[in-house]
Protein backbone atom coordinates (compact mmCIF):
# COMPACT_ATOMS: atom_id res chain seq x y z
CA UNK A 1 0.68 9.77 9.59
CA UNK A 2 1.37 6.48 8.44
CA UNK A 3 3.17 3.95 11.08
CA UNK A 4 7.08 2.91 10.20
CA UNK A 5 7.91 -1.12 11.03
CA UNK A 6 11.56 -1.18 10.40
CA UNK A 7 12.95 -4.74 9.80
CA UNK A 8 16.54 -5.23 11.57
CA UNK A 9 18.79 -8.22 11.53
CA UNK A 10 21.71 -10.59 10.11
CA UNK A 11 22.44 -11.16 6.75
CA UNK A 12 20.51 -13.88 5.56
CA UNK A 13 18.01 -14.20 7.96
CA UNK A 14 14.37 -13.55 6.04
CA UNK A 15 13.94 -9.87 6.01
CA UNK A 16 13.39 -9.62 2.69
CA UNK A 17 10.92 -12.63 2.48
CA UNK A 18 9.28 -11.29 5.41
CA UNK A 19 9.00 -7.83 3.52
CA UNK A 20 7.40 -9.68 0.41
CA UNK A 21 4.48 -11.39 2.60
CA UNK A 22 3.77 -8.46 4.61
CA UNK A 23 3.65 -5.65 1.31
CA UNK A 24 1.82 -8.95 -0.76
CA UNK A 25 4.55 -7.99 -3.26
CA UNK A 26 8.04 -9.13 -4.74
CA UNK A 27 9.86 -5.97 -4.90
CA UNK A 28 12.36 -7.45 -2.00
CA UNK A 29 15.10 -9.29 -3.67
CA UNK A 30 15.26 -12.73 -2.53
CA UNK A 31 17.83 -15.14 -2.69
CA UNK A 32 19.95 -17.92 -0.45
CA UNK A 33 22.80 -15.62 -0.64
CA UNK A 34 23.87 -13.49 2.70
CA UNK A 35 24.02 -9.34 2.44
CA UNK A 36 21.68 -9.34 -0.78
CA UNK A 37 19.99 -6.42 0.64
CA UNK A 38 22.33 -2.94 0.55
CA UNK A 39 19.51 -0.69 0.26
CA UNK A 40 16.18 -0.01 1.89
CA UNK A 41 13.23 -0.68 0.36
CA UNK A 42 9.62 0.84 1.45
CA UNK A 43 6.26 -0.82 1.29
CA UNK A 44 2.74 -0.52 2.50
CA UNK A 45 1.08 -3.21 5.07
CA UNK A 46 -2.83 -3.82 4.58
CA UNK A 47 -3.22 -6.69 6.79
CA UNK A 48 -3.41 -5.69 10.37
CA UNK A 49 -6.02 -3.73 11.67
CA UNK A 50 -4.59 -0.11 10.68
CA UNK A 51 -2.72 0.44 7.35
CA UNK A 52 1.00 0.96 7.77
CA UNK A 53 4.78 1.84 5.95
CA UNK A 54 7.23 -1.84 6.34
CA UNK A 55 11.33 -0.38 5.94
CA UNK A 56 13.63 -3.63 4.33
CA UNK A 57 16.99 -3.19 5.66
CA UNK A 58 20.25 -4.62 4.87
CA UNK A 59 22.05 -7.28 7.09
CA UNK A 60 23.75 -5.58 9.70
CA UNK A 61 27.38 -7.15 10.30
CA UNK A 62 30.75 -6.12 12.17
CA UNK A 63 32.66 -4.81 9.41
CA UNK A 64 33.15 -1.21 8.94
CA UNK A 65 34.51 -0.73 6.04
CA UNK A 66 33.28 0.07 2.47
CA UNK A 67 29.79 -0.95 1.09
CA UNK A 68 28.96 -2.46 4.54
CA UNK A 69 29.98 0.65 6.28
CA UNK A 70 26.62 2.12 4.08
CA UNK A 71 24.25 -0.35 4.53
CA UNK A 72 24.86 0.40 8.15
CA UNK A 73 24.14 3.93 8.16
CA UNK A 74 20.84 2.74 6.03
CA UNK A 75 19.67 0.54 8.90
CA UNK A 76 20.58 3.78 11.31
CA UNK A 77 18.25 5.55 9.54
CA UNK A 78 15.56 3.38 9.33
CA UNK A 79 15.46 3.08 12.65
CA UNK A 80 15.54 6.65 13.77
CA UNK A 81 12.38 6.75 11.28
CA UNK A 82 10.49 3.56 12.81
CA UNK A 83 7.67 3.37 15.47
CA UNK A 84 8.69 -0.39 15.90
CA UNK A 85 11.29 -2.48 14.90
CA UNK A 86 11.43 -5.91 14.04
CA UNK A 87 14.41 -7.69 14.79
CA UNK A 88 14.95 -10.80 13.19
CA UNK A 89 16.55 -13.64 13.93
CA UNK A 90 17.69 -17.33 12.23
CA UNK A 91 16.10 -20.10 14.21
CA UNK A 92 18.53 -22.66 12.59
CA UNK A 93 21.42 -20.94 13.37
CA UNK A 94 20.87 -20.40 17.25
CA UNK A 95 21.84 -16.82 18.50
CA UNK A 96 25.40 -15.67 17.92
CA UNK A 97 27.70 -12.96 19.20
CA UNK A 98 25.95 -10.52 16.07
CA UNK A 99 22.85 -11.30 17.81
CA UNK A 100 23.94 -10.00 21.06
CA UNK A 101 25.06 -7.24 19.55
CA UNK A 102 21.97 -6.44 17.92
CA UNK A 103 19.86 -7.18 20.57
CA UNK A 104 21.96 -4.71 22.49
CA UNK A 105 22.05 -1.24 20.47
CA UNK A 106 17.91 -2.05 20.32
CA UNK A 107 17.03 -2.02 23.90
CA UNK A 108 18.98 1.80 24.06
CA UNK A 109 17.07 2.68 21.25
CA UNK A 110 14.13 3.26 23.40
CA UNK A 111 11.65 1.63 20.60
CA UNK A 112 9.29 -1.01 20.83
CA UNK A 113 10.96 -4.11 19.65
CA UNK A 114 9.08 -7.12 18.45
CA UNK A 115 11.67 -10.41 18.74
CA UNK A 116 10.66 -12.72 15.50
CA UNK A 117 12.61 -16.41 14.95
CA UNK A 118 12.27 -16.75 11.27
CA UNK A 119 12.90 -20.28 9.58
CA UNK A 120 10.73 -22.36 11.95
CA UNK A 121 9.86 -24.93 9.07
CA UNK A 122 9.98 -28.72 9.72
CA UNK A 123 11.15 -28.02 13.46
CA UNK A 124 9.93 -27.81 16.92
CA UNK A 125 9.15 -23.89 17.33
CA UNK A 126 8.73 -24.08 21.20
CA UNK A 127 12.01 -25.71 21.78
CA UNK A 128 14.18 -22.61 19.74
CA UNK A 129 12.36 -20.33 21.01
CA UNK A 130 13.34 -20.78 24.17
CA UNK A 131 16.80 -20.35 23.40
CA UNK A 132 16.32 -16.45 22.36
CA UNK A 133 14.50 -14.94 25.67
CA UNK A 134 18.29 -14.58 26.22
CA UNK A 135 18.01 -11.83 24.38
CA UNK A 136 16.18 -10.12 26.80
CA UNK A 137 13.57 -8.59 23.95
CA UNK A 138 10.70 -10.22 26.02
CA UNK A 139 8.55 -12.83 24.20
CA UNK A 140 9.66 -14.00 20.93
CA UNK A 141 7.09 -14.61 17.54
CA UNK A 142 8.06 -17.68 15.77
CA UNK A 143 7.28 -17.97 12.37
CA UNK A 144 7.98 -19.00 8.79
CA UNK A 145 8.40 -16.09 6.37
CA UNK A 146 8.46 -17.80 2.98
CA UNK A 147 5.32 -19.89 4.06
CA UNK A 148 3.19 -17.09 6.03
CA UNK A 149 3.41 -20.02 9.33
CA UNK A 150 2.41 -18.14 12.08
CA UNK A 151 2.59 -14.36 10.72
CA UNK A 152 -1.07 -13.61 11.86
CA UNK A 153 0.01 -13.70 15.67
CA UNK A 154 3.28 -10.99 14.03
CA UNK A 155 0.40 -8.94 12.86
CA UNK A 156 -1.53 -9.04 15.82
CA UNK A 157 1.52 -7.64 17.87
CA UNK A 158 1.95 -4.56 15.30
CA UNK A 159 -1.63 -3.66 16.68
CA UNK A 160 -0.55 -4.10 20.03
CA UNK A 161 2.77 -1.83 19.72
CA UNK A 162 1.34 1.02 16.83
CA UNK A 163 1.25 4.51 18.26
CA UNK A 164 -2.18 4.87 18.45
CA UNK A 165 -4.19 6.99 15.80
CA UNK A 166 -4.23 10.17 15.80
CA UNK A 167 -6.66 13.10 13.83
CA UNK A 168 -4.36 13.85 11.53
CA UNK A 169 -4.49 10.83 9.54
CA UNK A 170 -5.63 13.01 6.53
CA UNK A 171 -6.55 16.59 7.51
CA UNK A 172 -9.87 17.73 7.99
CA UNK A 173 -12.52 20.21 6.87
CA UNK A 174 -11.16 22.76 9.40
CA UNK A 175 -7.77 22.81 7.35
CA UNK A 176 -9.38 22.31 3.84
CA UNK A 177 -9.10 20.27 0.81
CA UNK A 178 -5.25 18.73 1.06
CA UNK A 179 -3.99 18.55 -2.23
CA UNK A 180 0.20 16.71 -2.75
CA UNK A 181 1.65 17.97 -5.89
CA UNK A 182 4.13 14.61 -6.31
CA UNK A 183 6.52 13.58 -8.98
CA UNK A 184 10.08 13.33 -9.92
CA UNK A 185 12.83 15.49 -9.08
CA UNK A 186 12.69 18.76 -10.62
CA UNK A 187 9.44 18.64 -12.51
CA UNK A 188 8.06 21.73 -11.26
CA UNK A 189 6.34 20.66 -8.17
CA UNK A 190 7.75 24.01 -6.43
CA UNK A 191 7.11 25.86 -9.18
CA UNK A 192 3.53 24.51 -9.56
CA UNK A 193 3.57 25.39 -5.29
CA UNK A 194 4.27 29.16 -5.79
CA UNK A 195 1.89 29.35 -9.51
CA UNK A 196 -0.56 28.20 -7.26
CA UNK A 197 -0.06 30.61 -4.12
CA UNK A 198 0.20 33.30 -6.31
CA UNK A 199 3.51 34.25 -4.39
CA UNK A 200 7.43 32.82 -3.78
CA UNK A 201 6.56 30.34 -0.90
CA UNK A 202 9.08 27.71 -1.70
CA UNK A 203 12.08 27.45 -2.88
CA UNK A 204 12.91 26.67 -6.56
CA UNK A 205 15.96 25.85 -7.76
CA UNK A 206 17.43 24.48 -11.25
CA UNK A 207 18.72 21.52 -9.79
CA UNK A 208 17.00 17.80 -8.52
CA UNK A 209 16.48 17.29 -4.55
CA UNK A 210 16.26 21.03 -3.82
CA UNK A 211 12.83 20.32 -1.91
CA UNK A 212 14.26 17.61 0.72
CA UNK A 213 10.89 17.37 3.75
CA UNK A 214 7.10 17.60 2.87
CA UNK A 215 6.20 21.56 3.12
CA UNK A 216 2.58 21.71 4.48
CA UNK A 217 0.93 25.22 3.42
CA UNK A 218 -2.74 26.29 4.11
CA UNK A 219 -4.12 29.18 2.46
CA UNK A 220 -7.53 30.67 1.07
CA UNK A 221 -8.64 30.92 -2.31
CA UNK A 222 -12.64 32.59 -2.66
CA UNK A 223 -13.73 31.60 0.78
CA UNK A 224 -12.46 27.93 0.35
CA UNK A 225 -9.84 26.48 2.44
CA UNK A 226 -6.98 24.59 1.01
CA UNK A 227 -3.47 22.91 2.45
CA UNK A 228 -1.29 22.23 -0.39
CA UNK A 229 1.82 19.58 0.37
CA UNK A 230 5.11 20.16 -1.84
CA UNK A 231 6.92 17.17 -1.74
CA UNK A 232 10.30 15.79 -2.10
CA UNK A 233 11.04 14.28 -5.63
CA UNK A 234 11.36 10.76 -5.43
CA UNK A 235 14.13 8.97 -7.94
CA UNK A 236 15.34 5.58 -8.36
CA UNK A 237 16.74 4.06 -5.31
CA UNK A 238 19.87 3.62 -7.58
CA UNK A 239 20.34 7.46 -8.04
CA UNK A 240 19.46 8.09 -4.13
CA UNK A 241 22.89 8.95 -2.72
CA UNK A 242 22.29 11.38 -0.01
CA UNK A 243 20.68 10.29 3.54
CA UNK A 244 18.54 12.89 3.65
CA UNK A 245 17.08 12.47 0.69
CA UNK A 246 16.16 8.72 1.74
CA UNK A 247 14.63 10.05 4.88
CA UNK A 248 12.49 12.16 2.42
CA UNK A 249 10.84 9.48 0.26
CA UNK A 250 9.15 8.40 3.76
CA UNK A 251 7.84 11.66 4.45
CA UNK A 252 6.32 11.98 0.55
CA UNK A 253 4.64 8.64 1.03
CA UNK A 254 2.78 9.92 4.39
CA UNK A 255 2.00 13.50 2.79
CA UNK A 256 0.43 11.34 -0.42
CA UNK A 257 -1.82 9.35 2.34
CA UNK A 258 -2.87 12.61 4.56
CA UNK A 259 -4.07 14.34 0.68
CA UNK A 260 -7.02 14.56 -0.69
CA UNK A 261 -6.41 14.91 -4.28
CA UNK A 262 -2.83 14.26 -5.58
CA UNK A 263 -1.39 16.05 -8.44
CA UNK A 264 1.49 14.55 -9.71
CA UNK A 265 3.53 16.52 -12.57
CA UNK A 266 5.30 14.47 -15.57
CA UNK A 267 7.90 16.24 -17.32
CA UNK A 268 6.81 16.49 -20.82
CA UNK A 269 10.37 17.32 -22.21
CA UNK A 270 11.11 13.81 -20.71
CA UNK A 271 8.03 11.87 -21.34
CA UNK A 272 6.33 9.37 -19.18
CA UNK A 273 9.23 7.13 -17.10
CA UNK A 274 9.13 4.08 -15.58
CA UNK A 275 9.95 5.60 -12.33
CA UNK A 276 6.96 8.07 -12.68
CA UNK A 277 4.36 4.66 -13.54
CA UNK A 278 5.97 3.25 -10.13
CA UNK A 279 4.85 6.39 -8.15
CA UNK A 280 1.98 6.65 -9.69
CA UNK A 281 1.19 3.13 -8.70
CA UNK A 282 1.72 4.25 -4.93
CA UNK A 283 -0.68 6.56 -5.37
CA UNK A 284 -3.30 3.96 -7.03
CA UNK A 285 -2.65 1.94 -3.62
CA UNK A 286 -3.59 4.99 -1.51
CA UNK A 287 -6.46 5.25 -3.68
CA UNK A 288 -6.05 9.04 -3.73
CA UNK A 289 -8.20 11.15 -6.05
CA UNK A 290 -5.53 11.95 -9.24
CA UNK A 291 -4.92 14.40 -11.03
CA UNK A 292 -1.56 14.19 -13.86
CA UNK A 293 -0.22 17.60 -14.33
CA UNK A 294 1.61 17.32 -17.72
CA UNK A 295 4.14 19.96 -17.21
CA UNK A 296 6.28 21.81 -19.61
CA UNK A 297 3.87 21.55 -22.12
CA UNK A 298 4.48 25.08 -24.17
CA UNK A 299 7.29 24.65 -26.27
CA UNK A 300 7.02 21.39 -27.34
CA UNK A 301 6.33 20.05 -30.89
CA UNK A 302 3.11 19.16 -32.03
CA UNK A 303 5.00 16.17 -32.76
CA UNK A 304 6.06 15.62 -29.18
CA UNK A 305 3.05 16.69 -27.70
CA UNK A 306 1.24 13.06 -29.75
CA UNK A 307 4.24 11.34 -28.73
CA UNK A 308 3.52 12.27 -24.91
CA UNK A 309 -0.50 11.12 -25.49
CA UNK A 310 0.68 7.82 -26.57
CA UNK A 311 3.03 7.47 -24.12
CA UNK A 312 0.48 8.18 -21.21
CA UNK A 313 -2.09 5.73 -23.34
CA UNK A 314 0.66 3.12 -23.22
CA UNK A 315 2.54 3.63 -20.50
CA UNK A 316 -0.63 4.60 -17.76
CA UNK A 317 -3.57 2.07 -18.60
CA UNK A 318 -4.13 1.78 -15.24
CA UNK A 319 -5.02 5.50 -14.29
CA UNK A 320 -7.94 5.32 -16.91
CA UNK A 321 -9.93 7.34 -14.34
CA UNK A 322 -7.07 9.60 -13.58
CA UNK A 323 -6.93 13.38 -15.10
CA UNK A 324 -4.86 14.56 -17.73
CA UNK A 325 -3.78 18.29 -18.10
CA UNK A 326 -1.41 19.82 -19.92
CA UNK A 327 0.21 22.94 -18.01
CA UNK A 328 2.82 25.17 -17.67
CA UNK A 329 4.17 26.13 -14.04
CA UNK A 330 6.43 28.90 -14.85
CA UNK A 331 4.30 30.79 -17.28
CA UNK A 332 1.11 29.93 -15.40
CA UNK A 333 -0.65 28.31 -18.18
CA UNK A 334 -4.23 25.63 -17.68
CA UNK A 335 -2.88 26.53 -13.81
CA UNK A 336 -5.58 28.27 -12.89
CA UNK A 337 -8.21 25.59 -14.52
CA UNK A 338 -6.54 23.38 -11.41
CA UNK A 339 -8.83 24.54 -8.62
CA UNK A 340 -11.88 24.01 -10.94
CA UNK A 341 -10.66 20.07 -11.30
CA UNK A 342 -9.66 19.72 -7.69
CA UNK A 343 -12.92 20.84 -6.36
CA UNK A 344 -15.07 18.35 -8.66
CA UNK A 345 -12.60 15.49 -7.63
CA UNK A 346 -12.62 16.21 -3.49
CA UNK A 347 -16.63 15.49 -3.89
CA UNK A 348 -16.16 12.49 -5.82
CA UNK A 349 -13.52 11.46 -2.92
CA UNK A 350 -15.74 12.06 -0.28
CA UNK A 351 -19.31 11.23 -1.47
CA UNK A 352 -22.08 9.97 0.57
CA UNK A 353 -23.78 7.37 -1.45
CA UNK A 354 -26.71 5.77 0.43
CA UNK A 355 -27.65 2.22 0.12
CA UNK A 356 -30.86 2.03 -2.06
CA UNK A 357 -28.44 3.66 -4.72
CA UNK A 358 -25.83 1.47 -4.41
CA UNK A 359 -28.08 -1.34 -4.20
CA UNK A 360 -29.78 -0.55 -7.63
CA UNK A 361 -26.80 0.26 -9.23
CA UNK A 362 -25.37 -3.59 -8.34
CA UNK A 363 -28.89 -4.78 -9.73
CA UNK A 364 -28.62 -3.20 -13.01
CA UNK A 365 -24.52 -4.28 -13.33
CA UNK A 366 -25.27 -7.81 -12.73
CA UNK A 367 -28.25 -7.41 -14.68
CA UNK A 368 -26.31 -6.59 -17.81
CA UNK A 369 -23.60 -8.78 -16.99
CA UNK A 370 -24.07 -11.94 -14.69
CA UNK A 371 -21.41 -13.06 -12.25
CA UNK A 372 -19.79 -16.80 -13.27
CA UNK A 373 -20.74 -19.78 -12.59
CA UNK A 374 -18.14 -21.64 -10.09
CA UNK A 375 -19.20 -25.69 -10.64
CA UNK A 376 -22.75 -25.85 -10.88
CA UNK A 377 -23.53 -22.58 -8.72
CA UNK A 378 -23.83 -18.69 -9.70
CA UNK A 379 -22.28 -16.13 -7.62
CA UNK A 380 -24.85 -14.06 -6.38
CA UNK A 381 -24.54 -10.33 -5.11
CA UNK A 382 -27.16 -9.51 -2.93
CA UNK A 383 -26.81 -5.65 -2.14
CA UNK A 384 -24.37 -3.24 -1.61
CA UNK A 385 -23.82 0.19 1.21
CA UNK A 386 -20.82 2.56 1.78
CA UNK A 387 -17.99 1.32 3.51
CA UNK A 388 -16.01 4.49 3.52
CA UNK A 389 -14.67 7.73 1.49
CA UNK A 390 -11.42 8.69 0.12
CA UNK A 391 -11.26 6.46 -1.47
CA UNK A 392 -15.18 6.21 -1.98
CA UNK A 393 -15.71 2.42 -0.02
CA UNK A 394 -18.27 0.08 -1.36
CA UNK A 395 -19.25 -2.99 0.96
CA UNK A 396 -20.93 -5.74 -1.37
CA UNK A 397 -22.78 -8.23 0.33
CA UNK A 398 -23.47 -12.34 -1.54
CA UNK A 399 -22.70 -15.51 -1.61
CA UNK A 400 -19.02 -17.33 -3.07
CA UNK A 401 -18.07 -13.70 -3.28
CA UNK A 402 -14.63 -15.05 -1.99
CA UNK A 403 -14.24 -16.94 -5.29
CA UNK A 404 -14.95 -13.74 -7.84
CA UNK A 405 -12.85 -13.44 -10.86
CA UNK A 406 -10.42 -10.24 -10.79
CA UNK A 407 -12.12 -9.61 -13.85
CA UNK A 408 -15.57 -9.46 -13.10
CA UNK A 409 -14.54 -7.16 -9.93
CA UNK A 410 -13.08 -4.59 -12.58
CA UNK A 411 -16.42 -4.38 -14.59
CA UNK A 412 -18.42 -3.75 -10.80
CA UNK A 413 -15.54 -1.42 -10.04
CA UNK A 414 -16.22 0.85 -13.52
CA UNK A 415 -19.84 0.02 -13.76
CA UNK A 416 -20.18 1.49 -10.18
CA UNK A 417 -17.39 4.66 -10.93
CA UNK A 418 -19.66 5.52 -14.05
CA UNK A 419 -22.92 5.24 -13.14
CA UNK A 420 -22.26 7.33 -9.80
CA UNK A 421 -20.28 9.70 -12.08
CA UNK A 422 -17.22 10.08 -10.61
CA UNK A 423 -13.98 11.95 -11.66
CA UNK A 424 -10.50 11.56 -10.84
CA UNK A 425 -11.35 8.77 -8.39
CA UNK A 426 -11.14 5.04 -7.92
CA UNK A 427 -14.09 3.08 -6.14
CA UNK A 428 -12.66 0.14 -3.93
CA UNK A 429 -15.15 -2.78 -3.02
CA UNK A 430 -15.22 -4.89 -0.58
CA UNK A 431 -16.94 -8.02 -1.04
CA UNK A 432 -18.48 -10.33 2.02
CA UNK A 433 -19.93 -13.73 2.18
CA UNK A 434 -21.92 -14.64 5.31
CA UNK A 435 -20.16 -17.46 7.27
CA UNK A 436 -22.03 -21.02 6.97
CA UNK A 437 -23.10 -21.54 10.51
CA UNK A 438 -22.80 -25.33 9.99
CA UNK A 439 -19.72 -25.75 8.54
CA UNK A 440 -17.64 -28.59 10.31
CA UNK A 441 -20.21 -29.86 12.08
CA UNK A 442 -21.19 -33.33 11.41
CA UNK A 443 -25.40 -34.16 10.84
CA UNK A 444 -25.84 -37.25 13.64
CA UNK A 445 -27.80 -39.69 11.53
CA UNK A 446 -31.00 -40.96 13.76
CA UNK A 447 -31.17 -44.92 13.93
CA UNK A 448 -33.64 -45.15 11.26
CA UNK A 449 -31.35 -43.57 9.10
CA UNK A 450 -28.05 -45.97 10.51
CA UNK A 451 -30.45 -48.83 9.54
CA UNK A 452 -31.25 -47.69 6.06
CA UNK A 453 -27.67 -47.51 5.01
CA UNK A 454 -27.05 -50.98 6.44
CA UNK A 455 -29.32 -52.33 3.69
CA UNK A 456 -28.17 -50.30 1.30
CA UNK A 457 -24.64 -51.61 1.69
CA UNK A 458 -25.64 -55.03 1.86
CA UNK A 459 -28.22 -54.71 -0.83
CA UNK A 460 -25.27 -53.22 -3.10
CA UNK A 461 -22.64 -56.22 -1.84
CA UNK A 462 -25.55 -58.32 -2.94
CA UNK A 463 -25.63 -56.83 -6.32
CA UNK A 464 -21.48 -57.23 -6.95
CA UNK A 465 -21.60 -61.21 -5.78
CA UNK A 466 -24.22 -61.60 -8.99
C-alpha cells in the first residue's frame, strides 16, 4: 500500500505550505494566521523515488478544551496511520516548551521521525540548526517551504525512512483482476458488491458510512479470477464527524491505487456533485482504468435521465476516456454487462506495446501536427518505448522536450490513446531530453583566436573615433 508522511507541529509553523509543495497543489489553506488548520487534509507525493499519501495536520497546542481538544485527536490519528512523521519546527522562533513537548510524545511513538526547521529564508541555516539537536530527533533538514529551499535533501530522507516495497502494491495475476467500486456514501457500492457476487457478502444498510474499512473479496467468475474492493464512501471533510470514518478515507485511497479498474457509482437521483468530480480526480491521478457506474438509473424521468448526460458532459470533461453506464444495483440491471467492460479495460491497463509501434505512432502524430517552435528552434520528438502499465507508460525521447506546451502533450496523449485503441484508460508520457554534455563549460580560445578579437576590438574603436 501506499506510504503515510504525517506532518506534526505548532500552529503556524509551515505545515500547510509544506503540504502544498510536496502534493504540487493548493488545497492546504494558507495564511499568516496561527491554528488555520483544524482538519486533516490528504494528498499524494510524486517527487521522491516511490509515490506516497502526505497527512496536513492541525497545530498541536496545550489547551484541552473545545475545538482544540479535536484537532488534537486529528493529529492522534494521523499519526497512528503514518509510516513517518514530520515534525516541524519555526526556525525564527527558536524551540519552545511546545517543542519539547512535541518532540517528546514522538520519540514514544516508536516512528521514524524526520526533524525539519521551516522558515530558513534570508538567515544562516547552519547556525539554527544547531539549536534544535536539543531535541534529540537526530539530524535536523533545514528548509524553506514557501520557496522549495532545500526540500530535495527532505525528499531524499522519505526514501531513506519508507517501509520498503512490498508485492502487494497492486495485486497480481495470482489474485486476479482488482476492481474498487468507489463513490459517495450510500450510492450502492455494497449493493453493486453483493449484485456482483451473486450473494449477501457485505453489508447494506439505508444509511451513509455503513461500510467504514476497505473489504477485499476474491472470487471466480467462468474460470477468471477477480478481487473486488468495497470501499468506504468518502464525503466532504465538512460532513466527516466520526474518527473512524477519517481513518477510512486513507484506506479507500490505498484500495483505489492497489485496483485495476475502478468503478465508481454516481447517484443518479442526485446527479453529478462536486464532491464526486473531486474523487474522481483522485482517481485520474492514480491513473486507474475507469469505469462510471450511473446508479439508480430505473425510475428516473426521461427528463432526468438528459439532465444527468449533461451534467456528466459538463461537469466530467476530463474523464473523456472514462466509461459511462447506466445501472441498477438492486434490481441487477446493465450489471451483468460489467464484467464484459472490465475485462476489455484490464488489457488496455496492462498492454505491452513494443517500440517500433510506438515509434510510428509518434511519427504519424507529429506528422499531422508539428510540435512549436520555441525562438528560432522546433521541438523535435525522436522516438518513443513503454515505460510502464497501469497506467499504460509511454517514455518519449527529443530534444527541448522540457519546454512542450501542456497543450501539445494532450493531442500526443489522445493521438497515442486512439490510435492504440484503448478503453477506459489514460496513457501518461514521459518526455526526456538528453543532457548537453558541454553545458557550463567554457571553449578556451587558442592564441590565434585571442589575437583575432584584439583587432576586432580595436578595428571597431577605430570605427567609433571616425
Amino acid at each position: 500500500m501506499l506510504p503515510v508522511i504525517a506532518l506534526v507541529g505548532r500552529p503556524n509553523v509551515g505545515k500547510s505550505t509544506l503540504f502544498n509543495y510536496l502534493t504540487r497543489s493548493r488545497e492546504a489553506l494558507v495564511a499568516d494566521y496561527p491554528g488555520l488548520t483544524r482538519d486533516r487534509q490528504y494528498g499524494r507525493v510524486r517527487r521522491g523515488e516511490r509515490d506516497c499519501l502526505v497527512v496536513d495536520t492541525g497545530g498541536i497546542t496545550d489547551v484541552d478544551d473545545g475545538i482544540e481538544q479535536f484537532a488534537r485527536k486529528q493529529v492522534e490519528v494521523a499519526l497512528q496511520e503514518a509510516d513517518v512523521v514530520f515534525f516541524l519546527v519555526d526556525a525564527r522562533d527558536g524551540i519552545n516548551a511546545a517543542d519539547q513537548d512535541i518532540a517528546d510524545f514522538l520519540r514514544k511513538l516508536g516512528k521514524p521521525v524526520v526533524l525539519v526547521v521551516n522558515k530558513i529564508d534570508g538567515i544562516d541555516s547552519n547556525t539554527v540548526s544547531h539549536d534544535f539537536y536539543s531535541l534529540a530527533l537526530g539530524e535536523p533538514v533545514a528548509i524553506a517551504a514557501a520557496h522549495g529551499r532545500n526540500v530535495s535533501d527532505l525528499l531524499a530522507r522519505i526514501d531513506e525512512l519508507l517501509p520498503a516495497q512490498s508485492d502487494d502494491e497492486v495485486l497480481d495475476q495470482e489474485q486476479g483482476i482488482a476492481i474498487a467500486v468507489v463513490g459517495r456514501p450510500n450510492v450502492g457500492k455494497s449493493t453493486l458488491v453483493n449484485r456482483l457476487l451473486g450473494e449477501e457478502r457485505v453489508v447494506v444498510f439505508d444509511e451513509a458510512g455503513t461500510t467504514r474499512d476497505s473489504i477485499y473479496i476474491p472470487f471466480e467468475r467462468n474460470g477468471q479470477k477477480f478481487t473486488l474492493i468495497d470501499t468506504a464512501g468518502m464525503r466532504r471533510r465538512a460532513k466527516v464527524s466520526l474518527l473512524v470514518e477519517k481513518f477510512s478515507i486513507i484506506k479507500s485511497l490505498q484500495a483505489i491505487e492497489k485496483a485495476h479498474v475502478v468503478i465508481y457509482l454516481i447517484d443518479a437521483q442526485e446527479g453529478v456533485t462536486d464532491q464526486d468530480a473531486h474523487i474522481l480526480g483522485l482517481v485520474l491521478e492514480a491513473g486507474r482504468a475507469l469505469i462510471i457506474g450511473i446508479n439508480k438509473w430505473d425510475g428516473l424521468t426521461n427528463e432526468h435521465r438528459e439532465f444527468v448526460k449533461k451534467q456528466l458532459d459538463i461537469k466530467l470533461t476530463f474523464l473523456e476516456y472514462a466509461e459511462k453506464h447506466p445501472i441498477s444495483a438492486l434490481h441487477g440491471s446493465g450489471v451483468g454487462k460489467l464484467f464484459d467492460v472490465v475485462h476489455s479495460l484490464y488489457e488496455s491497463a496492462m498492454i505491452d506495446m513494443s517500440t517500433p509501434v510506438l515509434t510510428r505512432i509518434l511519427s504519424d502524430a507529429v506528422a499531422a501536427h508539428q510540435p512549436p517552435l520555441v525562438g528560432t528552434r522546433r521541438i523535435k520528438l525522436k522516438y518513443a518505448h513503454q515505460g510502464g502499465r497501469n497506467p499504460p507508460v509511454v517514455v518519449i525521447h527529443g530534444v527541448q522536450t522540457d519546454v512542450l506546451p501542456g497543450v501539445y502533450k494532450r493531442y500526443l496523449m489522445n493521438y497515442f490513446r486512439e490510435q492504440l485503441r484503448l478503453k477506459g484508460t489514460t496513457v501518461r508520457l514521459v518526455f526526456k531530453s538528453p543532457e548537453n554534455p558541454f553545458k557550463g563549460q567554457k571553449n578556451p580560445l587558442s592564441d590565434r583566436q585571442v589575437k583575432k578579437r584584439k583587432r576586432l576590438v580595436e578595428f571597431s574603436k577605430s570605427k567609433r573615433k571616425k
